[in-house]
Protein backbone atom coordinates (compact mmCIF):
# COMPACT_ATOMS: atom_id res chain seq x y z
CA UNK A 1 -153.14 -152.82 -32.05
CA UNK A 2 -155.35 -155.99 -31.41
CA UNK A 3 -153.73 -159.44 -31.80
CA UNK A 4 -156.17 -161.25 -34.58
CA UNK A 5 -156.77 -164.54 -32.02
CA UNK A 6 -157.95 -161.38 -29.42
CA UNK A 7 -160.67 -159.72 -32.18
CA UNK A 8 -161.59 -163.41 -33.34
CA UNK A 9 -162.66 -163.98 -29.79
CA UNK A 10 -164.11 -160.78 -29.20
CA UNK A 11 -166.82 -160.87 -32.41
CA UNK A 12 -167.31 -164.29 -31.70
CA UNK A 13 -168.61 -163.51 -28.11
CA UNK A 14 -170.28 -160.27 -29.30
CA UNK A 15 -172.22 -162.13 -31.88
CA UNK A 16 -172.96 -165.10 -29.60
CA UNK A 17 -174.21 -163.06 -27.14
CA UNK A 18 -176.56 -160.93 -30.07
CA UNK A 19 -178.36 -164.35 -30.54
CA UNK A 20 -178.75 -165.20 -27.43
CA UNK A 21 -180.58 -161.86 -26.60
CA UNK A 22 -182.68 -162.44 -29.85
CA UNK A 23 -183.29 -166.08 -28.53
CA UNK A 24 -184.33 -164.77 -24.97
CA UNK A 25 -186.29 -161.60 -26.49
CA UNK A 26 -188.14 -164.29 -28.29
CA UNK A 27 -189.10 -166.53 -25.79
CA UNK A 28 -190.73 -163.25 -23.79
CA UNK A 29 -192.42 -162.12 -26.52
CA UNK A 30 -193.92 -165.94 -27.28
């Protein structure tokens, strides 16, 4: 089982790195 402080860290790079795709995908498509 995951420690909470590992699965905190985990989404919060998963979901940082989801916006900074969207960010990049952007900038290509402008």
């Amino acid at each position: 089982m995951w420690n909470t402080e590992i699965a905190l860290v985990i989404m919060y790079c998963v979901t940082k790195g989801q916006r900074m795709s969207s960010t990049l995908n952007s900038d290509v498509e402008n």
